[in-house]
Protein backbone atom coordinates (compact mmCIF):
# COMPACT_ATOMS: atom_id res chain seq x y z
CA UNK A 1 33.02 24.23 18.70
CA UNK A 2 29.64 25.33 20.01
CA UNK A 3 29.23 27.49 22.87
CA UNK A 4 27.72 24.92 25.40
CA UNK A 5 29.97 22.73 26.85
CA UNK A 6 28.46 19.26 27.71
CA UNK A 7 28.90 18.21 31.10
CA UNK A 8 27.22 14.36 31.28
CA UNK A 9 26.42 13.38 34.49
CA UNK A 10 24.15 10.21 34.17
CA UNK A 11 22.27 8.66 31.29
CA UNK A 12 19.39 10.54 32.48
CA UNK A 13 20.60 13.91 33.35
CA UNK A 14 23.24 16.23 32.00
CA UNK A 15 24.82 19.69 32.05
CA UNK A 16 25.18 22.52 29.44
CA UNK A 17 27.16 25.44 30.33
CA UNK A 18 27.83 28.47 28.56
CA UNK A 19 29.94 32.07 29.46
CA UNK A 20 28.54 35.39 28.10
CA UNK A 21 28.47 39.24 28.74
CA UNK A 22 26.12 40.61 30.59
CA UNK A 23 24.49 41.97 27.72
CA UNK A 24 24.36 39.31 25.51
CA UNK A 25 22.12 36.13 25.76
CA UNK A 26 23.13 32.66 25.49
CA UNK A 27 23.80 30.72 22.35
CA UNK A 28 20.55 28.88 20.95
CA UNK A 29 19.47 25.44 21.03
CA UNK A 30 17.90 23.44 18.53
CA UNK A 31 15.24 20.68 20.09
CA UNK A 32 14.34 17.95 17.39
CA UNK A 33 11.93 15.76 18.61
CA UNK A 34 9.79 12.21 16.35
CA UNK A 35 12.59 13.02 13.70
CA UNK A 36 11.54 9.31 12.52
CA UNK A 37 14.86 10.00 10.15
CA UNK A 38 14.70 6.75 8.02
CA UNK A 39 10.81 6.94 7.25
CA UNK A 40 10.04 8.34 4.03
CA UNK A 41 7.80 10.59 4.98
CA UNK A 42 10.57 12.30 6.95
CA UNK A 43 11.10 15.94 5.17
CA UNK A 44 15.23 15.46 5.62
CA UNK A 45 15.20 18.81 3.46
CA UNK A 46 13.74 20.59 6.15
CA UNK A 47 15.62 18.55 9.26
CA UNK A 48 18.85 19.87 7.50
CA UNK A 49 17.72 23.23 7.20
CA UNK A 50 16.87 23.36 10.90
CA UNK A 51 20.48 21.69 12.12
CA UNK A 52 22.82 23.66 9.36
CA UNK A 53 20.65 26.81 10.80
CA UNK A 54 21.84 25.57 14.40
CA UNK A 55 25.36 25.23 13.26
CA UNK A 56 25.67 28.99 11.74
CA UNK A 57 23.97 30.02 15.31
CA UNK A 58 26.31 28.40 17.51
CA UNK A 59 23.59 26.35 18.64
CA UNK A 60 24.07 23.09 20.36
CA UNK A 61 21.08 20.12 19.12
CA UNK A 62 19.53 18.35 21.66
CA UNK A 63 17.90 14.99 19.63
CA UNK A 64 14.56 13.71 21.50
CA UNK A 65 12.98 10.28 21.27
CA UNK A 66 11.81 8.17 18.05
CA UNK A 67 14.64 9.74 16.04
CA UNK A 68 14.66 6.38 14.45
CA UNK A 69 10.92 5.18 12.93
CA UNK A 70 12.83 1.64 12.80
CA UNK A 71 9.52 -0.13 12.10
CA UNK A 72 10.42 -2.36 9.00
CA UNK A 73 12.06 -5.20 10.40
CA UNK A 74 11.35 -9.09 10.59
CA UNK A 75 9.35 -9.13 13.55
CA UNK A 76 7.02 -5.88 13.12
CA UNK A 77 3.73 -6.52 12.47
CA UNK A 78 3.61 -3.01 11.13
CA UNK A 79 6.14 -4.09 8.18
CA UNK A 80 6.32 -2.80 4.89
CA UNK A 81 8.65 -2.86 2.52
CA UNK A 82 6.74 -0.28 0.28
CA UNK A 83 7.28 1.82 3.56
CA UNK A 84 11.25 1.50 3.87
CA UNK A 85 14.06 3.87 1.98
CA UNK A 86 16.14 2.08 -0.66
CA UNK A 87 19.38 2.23 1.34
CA UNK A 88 17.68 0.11 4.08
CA UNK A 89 16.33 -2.65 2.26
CA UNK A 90 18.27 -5.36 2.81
CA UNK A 91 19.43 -8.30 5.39
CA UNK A 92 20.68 -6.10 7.48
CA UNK A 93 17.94 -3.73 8.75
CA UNK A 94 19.20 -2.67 11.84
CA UNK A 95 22.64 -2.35 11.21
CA UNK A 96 22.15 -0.14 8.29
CA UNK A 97 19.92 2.50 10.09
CA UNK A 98 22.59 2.96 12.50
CA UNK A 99 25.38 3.05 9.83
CA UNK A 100 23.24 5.69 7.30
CA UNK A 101 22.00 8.05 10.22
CA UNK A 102 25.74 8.00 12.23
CA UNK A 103 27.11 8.85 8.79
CA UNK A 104 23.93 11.75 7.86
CA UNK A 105 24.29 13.18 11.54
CA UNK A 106 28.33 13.33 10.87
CA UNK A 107 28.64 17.10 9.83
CA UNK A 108 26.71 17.93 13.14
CA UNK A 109 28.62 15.90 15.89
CA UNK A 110 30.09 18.57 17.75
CA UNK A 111 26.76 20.15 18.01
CA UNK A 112 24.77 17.09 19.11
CA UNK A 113 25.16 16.95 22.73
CA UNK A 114 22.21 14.57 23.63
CA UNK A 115 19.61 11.78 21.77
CA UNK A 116 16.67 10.45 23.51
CA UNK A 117 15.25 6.82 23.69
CA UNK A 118 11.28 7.02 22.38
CA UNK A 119 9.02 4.17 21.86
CA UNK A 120 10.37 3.44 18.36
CA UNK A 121 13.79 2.74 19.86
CA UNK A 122 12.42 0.88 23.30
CA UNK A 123 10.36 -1.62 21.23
CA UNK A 124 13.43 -2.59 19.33
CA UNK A 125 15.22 -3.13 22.26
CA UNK A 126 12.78 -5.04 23.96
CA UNK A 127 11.91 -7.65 20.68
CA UNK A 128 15.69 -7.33 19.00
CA UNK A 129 17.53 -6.43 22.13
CA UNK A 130 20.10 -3.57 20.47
CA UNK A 131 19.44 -0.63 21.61
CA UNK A 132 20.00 1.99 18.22
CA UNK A 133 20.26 5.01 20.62
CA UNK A 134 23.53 3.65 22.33
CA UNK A 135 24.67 2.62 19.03
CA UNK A 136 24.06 5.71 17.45
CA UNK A 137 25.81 7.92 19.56
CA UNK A 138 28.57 5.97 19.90
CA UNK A 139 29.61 5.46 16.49
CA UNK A 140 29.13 9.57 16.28
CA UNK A 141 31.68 9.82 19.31
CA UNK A 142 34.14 7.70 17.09
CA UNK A 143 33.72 10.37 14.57
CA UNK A 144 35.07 12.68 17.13
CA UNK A 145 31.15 13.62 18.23
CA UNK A 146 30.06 14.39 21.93
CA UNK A 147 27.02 13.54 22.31
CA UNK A 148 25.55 11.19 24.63
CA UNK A 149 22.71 8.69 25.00
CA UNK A 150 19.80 9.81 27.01
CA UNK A 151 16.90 8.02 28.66
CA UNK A 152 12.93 7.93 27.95
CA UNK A 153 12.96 11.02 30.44
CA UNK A 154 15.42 12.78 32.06
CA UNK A 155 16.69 16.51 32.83
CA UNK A 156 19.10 18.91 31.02
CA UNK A 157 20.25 21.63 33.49
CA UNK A 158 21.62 25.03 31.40
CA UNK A 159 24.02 27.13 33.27
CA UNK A 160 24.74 30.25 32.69
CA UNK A 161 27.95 32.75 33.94
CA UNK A 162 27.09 36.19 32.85
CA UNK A 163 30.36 37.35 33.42
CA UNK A 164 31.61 38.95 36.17
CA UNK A 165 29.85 36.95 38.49
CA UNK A 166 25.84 36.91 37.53
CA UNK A 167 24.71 32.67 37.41
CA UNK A 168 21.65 31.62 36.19
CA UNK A 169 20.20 27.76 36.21
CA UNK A 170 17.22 26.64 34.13
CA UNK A 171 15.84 23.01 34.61
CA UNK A 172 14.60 21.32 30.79
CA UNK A 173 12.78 17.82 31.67
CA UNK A 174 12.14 16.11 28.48
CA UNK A 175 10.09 13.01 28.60
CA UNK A 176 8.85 10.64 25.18
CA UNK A 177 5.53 10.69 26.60
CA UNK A 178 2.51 8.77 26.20
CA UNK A 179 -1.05 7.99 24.71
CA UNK A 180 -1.98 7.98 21.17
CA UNK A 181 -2.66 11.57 20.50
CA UNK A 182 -6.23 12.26 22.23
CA UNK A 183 -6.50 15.51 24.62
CA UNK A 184 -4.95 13.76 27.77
CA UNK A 185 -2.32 13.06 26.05
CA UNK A 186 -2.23 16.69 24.38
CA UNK A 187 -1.24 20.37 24.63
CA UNK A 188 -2.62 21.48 28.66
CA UNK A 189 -3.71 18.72 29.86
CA UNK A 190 -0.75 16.83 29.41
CA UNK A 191 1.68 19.72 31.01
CA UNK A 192 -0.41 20.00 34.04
CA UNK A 193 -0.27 16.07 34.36
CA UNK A 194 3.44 15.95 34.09
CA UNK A 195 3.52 18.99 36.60
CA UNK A 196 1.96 16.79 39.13
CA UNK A 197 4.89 14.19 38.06
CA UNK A 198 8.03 16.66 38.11
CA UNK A 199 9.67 19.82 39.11
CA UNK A 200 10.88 21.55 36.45
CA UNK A 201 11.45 25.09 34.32
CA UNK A 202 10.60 23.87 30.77
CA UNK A 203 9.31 20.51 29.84
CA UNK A 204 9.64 19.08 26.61
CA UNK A 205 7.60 16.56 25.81
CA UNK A 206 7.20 14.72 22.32
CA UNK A 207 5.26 11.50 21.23
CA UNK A 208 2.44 12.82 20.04
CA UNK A 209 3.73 15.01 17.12
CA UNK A 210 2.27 17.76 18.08
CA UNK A 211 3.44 21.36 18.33
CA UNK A 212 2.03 24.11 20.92
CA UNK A 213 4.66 26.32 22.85
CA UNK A 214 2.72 28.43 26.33
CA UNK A 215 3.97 29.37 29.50
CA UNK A 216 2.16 29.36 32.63
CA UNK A 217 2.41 30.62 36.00
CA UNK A 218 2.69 29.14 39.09
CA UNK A 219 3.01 30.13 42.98
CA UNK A 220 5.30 28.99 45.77
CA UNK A 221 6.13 29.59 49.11
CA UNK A 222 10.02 30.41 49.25
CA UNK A 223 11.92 30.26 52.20
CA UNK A 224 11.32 33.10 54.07
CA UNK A 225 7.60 32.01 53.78
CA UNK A 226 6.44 34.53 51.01
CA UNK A 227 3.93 33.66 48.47
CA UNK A 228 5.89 34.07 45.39
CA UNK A 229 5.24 33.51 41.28
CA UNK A 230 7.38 31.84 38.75
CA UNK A 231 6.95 31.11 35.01
């Protein structure tokens, strides 16, 4: 069983605690975000890497939005069937992306604590209403799994006991994001924007499958009214 114990509090926001020494750090976790899992173009090879990695870390796997590409059915002008896995080619689309993921994610369920509605998923519910996220994770908690579904954007709060009595709290907002991949929608510019939106520690944001990982600093005025920095 992974280190992080899930604590789910609502479909947007939930709770991942952990115990160590205080001279050890916490257990890792793995963030996999536009998985798109039954395109074709999805390097599985490489997903698998990443989550059997996680597993021999103790890692918990926190899924984010458009794990599913989902973009072959009846009603998707974007159709192809020279764009859709073997396995998934038949009169039962839908069904049969839930059935071959719950059954590929199955050696990871007690490591998935959390996957995250994206665009992919929120257009099927709105044309086919099924949502594949709910589905998803609830066929993996019939295989004994933990996980839970998340929201478009939400909060994952990681608590920490450094035993004796040391307790730290870090804030993750993750959010699907927007735009189709120009500069506001990018690197920077985006972060600031969603600093103006939300409080947070770390945001993760997806969409635009792009990668770029920088802190930045910024000031407050605490309680006691000093002027104080945080990253």
């Amino acid at each position: 069983m992974p280190a992080w114990v899930l604590e789910p509090f609502s479909r947007n926001v939930i709770t991942l605690r952990c115990s160590v020494t205080t001279a050890s750090d916490p257990p890792p976790v793995l963030l996999v975000g536009d998985a798109h899992w039954d395109n074709p173009h999805c390097d599985r090879d490489r997903l698998k890497a990443d989550m059997d990695e996680a597993v021999q870390r103790d890692a918990t796997i926190l899924i984010g939005g458009d794990f599913f590409c989902a973009m072959q059915g009846k009603y998707d002008k974007r159709a192809s069937k020279d764009a859709i896995r073997p396995e998934h080619c038949n009169g039962n689309y839908l069904d049969s992306l839930v059935d071959t993921a719950a059954e590929w994610l199955d050696p990871y369920k007690d490591r998935i604590a959390l996957i995250c509605r994206g665009n992919h998923e929120t257009a099927i519910e709105r044309i086919h209403e099924t949502n594949l996220t709910d589905r998803l994770t609830a066929q993996l908690r019939q295989k004994g799994g933990i996980c839970v579904s998340g929201g478009y954007t939400g909060y994952v709060r990681f608590s920490v006991h450094r035993k004796p009595k040391y307790k730290q709290s870090l804030r993750l907002h993750y959010r699907h994001g927007d735009g189709g991949g120009g500069p506001v929608s990018m690197g920077k510019i985006a972060f600031n924007r969603y600093r103006i939106q939300a409080d947070f520690d770390v945001c993760w944001a997806q969409h635009v499958h792009h990668t770029e990982i920088f802190d930045t600093q910024i000031c407050y005025l605490n309680e006691r009214n000093y002027i104080r920095h945080r990253t």
